[in-house]
N, C-alpha and C. Protein backbone atom coordinates (compact mmCIF):
# COMPACT_ATOMS: atom_id res chain seq x y z
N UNK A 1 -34.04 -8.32 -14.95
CA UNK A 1 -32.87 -7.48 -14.89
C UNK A 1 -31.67 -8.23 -15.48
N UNK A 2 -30.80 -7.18 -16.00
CA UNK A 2 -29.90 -8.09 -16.82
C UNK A 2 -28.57 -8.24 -15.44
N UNK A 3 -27.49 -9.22 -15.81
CA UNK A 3 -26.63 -9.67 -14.76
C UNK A 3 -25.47 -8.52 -14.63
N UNK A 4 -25.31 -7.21 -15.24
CA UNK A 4 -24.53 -6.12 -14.56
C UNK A 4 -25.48 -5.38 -13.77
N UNK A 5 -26.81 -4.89 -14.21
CA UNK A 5 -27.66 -4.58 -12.71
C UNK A 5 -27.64 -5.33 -11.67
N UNK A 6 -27.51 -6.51 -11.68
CA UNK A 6 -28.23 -7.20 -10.60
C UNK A 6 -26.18 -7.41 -9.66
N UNK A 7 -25.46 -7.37 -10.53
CA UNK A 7 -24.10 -7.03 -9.94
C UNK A 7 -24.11 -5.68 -9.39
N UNK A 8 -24.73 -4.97 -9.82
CA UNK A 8 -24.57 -3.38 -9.26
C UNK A 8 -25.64 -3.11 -8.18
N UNK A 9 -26.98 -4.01 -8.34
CA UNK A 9 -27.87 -3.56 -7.09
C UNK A 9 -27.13 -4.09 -6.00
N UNK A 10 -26.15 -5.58 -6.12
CA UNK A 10 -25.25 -6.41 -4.69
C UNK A 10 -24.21 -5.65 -4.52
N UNK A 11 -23.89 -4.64 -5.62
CA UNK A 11 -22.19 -4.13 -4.93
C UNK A 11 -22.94 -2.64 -4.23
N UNK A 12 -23.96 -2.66 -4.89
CA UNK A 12 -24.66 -0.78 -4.34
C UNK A 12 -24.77 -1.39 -2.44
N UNK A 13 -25.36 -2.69 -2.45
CA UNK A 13 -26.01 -3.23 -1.05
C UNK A 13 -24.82 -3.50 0.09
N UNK A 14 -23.44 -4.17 -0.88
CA UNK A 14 -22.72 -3.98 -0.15
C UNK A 14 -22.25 -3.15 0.51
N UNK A 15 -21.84 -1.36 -0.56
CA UNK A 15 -21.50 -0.55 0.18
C UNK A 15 -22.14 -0.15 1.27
N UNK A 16 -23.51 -0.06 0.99
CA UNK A 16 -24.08 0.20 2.11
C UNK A 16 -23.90 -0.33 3.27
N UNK A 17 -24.25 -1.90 3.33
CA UNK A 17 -24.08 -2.93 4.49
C UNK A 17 -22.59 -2.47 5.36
N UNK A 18 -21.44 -1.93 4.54
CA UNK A 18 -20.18 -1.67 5.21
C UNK A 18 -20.32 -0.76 5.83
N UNK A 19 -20.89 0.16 5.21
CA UNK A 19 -21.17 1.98 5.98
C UNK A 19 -21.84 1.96 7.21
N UNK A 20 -23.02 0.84 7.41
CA UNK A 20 -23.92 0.95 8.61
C UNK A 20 -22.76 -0.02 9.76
N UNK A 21 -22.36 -0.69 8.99
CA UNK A 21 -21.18 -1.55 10.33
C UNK A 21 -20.76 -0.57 10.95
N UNK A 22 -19.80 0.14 9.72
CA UNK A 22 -18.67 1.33 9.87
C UNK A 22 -19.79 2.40 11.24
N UNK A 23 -20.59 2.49 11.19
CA UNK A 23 -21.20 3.76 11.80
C UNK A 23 -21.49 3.27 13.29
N UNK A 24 -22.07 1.88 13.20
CA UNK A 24 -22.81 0.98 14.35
C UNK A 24 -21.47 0.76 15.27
N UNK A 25 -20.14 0.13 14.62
CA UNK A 25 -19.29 -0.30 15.53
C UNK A 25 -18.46 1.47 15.83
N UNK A 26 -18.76 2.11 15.28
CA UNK A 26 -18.16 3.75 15.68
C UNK A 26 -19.26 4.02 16.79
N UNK A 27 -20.26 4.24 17.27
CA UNK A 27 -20.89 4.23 17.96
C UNK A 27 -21.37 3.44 19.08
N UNK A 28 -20.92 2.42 19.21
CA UNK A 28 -20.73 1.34 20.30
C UNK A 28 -19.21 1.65 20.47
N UNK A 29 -18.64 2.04 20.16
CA UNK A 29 -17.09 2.46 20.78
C UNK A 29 -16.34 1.68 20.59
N UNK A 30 -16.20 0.69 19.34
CA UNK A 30 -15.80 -0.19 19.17
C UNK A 30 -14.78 0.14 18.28
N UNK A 31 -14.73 1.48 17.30
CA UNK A 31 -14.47 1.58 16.43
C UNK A 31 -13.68 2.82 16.14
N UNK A 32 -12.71 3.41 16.54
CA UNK A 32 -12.56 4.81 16.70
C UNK A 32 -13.23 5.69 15.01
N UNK A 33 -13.35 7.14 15.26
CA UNK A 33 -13.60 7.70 14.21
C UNK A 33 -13.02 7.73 13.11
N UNK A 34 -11.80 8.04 13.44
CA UNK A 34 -10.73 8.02 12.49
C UNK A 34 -10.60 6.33 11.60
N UNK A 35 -10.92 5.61 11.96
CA UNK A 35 -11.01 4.33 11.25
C UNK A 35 -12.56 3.94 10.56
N UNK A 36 -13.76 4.70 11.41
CA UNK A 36 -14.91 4.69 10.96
C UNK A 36 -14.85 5.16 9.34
N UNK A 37 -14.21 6.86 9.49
CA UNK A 37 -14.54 7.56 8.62
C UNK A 37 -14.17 7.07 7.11
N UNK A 38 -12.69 6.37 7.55
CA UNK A 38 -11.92 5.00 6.25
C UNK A 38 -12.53 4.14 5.79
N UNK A 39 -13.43 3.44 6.33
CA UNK A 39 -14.13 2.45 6.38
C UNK A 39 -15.55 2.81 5.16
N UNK A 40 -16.16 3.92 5.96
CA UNK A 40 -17.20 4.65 4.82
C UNK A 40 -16.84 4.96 3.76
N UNK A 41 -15.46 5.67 3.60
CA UNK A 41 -15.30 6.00 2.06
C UNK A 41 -14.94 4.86 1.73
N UNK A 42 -14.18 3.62 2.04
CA UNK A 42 -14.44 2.65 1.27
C UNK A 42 -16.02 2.54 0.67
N UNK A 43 -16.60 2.40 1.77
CA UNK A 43 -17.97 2.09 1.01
C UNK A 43 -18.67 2.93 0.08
N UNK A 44 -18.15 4.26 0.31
CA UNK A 44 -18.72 5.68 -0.60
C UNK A 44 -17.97 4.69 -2.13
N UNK A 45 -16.60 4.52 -1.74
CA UNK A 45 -16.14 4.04 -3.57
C UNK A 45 -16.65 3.02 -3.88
N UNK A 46 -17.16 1.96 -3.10
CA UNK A 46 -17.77 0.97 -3.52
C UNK A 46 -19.50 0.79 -4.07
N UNK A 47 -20.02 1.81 -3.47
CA UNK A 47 -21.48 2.26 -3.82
C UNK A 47 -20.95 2.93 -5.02
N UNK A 48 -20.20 4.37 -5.15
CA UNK A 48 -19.45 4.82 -6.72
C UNK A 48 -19.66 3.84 -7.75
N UNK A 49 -18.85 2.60 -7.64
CA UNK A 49 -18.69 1.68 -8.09
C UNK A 49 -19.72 0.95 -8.87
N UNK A 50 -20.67 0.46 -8.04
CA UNK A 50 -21.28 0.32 -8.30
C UNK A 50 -22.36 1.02 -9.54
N UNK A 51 -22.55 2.05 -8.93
CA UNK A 51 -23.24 2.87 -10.28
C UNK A 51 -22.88 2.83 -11.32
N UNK A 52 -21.58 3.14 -11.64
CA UNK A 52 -20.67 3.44 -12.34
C UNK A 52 -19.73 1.64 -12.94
N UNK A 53 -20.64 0.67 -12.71
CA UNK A 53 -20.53 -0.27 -13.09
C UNK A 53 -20.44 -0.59 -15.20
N UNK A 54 -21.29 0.00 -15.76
CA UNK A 54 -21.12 0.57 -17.03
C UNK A 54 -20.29 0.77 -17.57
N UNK A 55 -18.95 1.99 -17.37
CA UNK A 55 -17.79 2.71 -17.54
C UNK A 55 -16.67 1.69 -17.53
N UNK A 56 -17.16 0.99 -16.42
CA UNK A 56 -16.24 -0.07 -15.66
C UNK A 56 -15.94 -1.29 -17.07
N UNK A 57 -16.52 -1.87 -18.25
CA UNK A 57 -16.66 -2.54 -19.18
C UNK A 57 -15.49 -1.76 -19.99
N UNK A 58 -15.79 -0.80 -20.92
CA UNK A 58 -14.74 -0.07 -21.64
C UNK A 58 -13.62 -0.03 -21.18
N UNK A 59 -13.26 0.32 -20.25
CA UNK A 59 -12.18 0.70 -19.33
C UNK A 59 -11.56 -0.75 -19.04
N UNK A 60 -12.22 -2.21 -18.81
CA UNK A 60 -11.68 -3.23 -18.45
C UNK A 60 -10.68 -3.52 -19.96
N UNK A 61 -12.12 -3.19 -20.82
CA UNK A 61 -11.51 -3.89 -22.21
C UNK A 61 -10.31 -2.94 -23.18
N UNK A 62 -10.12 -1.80 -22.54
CA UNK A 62 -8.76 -1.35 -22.70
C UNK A 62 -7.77 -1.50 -22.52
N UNK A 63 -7.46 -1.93 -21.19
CA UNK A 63 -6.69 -3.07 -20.43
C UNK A 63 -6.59 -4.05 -21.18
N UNK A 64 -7.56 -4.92 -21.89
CA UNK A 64 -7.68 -6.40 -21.95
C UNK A 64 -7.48 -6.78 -20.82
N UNK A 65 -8.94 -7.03 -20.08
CA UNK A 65 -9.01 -7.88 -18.61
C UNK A 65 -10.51 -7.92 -18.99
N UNK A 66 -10.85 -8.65 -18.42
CA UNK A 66 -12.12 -8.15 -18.11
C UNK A 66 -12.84 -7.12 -16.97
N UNK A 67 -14.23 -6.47 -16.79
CA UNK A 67 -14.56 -6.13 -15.29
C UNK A 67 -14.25 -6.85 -14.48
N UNK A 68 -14.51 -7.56 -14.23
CA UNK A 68 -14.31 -8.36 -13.04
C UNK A 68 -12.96 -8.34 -12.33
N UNK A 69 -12.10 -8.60 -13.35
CA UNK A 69 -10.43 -8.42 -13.01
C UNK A 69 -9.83 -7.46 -12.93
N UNK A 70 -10.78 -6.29 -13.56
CA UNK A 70 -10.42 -5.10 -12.89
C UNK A 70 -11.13 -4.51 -11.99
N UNK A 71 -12.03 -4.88 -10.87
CA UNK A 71 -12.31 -4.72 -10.18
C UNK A 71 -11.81 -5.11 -8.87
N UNK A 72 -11.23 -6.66 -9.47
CA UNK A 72 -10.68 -7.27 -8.20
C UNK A 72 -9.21 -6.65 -7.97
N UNK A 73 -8.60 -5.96 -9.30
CA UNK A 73 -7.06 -5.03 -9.17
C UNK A 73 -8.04 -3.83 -8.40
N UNK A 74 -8.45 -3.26 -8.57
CA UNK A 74 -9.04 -2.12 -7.56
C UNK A 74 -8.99 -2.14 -5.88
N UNK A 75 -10.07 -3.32 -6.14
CA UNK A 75 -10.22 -3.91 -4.41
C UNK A 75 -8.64 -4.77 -3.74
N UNK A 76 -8.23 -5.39 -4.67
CA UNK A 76 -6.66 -5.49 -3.92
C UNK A 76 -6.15 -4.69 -3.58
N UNK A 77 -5.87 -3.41 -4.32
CA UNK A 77 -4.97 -1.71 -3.97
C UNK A 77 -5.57 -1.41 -3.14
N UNK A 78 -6.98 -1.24 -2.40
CA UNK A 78 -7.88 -1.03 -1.51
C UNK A 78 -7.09 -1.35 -0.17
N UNK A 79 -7.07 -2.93 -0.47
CA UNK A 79 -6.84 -3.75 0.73
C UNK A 79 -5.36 -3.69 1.32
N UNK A 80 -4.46 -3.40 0.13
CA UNK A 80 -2.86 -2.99 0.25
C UNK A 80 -2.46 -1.60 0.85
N UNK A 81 -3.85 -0.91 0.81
CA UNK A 81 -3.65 0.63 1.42
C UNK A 81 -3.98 0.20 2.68
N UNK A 82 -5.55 -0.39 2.95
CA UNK A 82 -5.49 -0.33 4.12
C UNK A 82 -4.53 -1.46 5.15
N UNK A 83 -4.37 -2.10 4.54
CA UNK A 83 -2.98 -3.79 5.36
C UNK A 83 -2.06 -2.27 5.89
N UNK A 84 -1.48 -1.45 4.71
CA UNK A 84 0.13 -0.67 4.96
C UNK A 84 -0.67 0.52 6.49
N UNK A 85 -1.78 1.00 6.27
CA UNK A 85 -2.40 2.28 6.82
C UNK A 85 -1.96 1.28 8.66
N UNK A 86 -2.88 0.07 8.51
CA UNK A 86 -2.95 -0.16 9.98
C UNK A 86 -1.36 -0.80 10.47
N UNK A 87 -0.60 -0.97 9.44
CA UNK A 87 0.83 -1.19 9.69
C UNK A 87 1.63 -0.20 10.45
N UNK A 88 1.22 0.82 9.70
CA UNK A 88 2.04 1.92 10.30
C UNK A 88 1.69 2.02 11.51
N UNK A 89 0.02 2.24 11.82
CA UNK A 89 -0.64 2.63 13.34
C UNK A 89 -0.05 1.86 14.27
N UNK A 90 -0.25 0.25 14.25
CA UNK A 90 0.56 -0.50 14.88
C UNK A 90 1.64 -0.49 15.29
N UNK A 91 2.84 0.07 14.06
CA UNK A 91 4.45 0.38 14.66
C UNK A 91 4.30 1.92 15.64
N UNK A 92 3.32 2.41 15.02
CA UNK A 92 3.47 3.86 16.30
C UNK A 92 2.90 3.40 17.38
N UNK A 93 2.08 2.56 17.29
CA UNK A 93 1.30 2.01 18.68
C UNK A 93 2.56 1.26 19.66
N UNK A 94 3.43 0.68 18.97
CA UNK A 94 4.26 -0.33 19.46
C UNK A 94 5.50 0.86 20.46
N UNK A 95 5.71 1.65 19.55
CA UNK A 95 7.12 2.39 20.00
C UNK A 95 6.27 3.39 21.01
N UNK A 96 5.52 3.44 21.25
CA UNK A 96 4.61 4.09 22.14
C UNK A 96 4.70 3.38 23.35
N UNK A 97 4.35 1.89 23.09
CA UNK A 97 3.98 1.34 24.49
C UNK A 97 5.61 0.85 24.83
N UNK A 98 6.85 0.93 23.93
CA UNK A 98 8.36 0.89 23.99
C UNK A 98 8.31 1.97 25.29
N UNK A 99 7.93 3.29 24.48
CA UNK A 99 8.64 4.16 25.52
C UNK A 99 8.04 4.10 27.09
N UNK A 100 6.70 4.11 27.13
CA UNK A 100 5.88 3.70 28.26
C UNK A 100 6.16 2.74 29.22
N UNK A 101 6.64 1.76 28.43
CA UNK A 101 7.19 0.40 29.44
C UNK A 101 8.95 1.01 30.15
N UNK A 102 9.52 1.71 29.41
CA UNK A 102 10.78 2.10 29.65
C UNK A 102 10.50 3.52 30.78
N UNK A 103 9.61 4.22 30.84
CA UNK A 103 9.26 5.62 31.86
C UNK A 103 8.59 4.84 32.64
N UNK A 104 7.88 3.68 32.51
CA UNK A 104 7.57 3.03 33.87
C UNK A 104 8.22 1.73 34.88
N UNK A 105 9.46 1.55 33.89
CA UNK A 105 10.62 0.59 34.40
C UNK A 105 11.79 2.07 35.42
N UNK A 106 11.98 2.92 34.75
CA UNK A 106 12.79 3.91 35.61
C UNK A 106 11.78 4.21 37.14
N UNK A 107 10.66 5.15 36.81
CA UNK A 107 9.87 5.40 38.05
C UNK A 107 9.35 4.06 38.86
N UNK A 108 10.09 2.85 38.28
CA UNK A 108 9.27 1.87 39.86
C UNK A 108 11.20 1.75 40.14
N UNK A 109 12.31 1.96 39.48
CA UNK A 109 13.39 1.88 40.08
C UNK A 109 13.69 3.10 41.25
N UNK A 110 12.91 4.17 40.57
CA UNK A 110 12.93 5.28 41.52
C UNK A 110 11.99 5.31 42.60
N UNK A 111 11.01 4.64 43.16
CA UNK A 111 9.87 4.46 44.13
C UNK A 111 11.07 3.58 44.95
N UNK A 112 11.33 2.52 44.41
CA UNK A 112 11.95 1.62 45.11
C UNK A 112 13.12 1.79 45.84
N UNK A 113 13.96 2.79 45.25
CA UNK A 113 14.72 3.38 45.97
C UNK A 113 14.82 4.35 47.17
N UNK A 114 13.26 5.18 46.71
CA UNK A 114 12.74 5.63 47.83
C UNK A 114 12.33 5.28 49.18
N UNK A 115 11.96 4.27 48.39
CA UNK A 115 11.51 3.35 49.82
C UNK A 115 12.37 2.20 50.59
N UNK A 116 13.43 2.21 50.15
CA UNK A 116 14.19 1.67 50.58
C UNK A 116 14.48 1.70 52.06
N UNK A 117 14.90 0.99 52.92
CA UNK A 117 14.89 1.37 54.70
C UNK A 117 16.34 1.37 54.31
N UNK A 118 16.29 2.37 55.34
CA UNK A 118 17.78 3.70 55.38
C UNK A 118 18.77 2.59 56.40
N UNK A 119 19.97 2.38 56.31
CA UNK A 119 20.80 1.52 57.58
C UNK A 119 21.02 2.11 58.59
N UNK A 120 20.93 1.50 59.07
CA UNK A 120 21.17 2.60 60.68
C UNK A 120 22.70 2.95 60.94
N UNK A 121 23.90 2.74 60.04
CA UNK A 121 25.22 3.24 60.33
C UNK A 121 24.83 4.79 59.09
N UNK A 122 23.83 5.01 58.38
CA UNK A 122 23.80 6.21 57.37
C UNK A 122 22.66 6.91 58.41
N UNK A 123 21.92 7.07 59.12
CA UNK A 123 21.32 7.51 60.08
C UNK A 123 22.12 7.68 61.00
N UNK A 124 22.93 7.34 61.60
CA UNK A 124 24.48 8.03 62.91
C UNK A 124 24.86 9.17 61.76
């Protein structure tokens, strides 16, 4: 086999190898869906990719890069979507557990007040 098959049977193996993680850690509960399902189409474009390894030559040398360097500009934008995707989740995750910590700082001021023992000159 010549060395772009044998690049395309390891990038075809990779996608795969990601997809069965993606599915295995979604199913052990490790993984919510919504991040599973991201995860696979990575690997759906990376199996793409793979096939479509061929196309990938012309297209480098239009550029002037080679494949390779345009593959690795691909998989960087990949990785810059997903870095920004879990950025965002994180800041909503954060102002979430903001407001949570703040509705559960009022209701233990309000328990506490409740429970407060009454003086016995406000009881006369």
């Amino acid at each position: 086999m010549t060395s772009t098959v044998d690049q395309a049977v390891l990038a075809g193996l990779g996608g795969v190898s990601l997809a069965t993680c993606a599915l295995l850690l979604a199913r052990r509960g490790l993984l919510r869906l919504r991040y599973a399902l991201g995860w696979i189409s990575v690997a759906a474009c990376v199996l793409a990719l793979a096939f479509l390894a061929p196309i990938v030559r012309p297209i480098a040398s239009s550029f002037g890069v080679t494949p390779t360097g345009l593959l690795l500009v691909f998989a960087s934008g990949v990785l810059v979507l997903i870095t920004l995707q879990l950025s965002i989740a994180v800041s909503r995750l954060r102002d979430d557990l903001q407001t949570i910590a703040e509705a559960h700082a009022l209701l233990e001021q309000r328990v506490g007040q409740l429970e407060a023992p009454t003086s016995p000159a406000s009881v006369a």
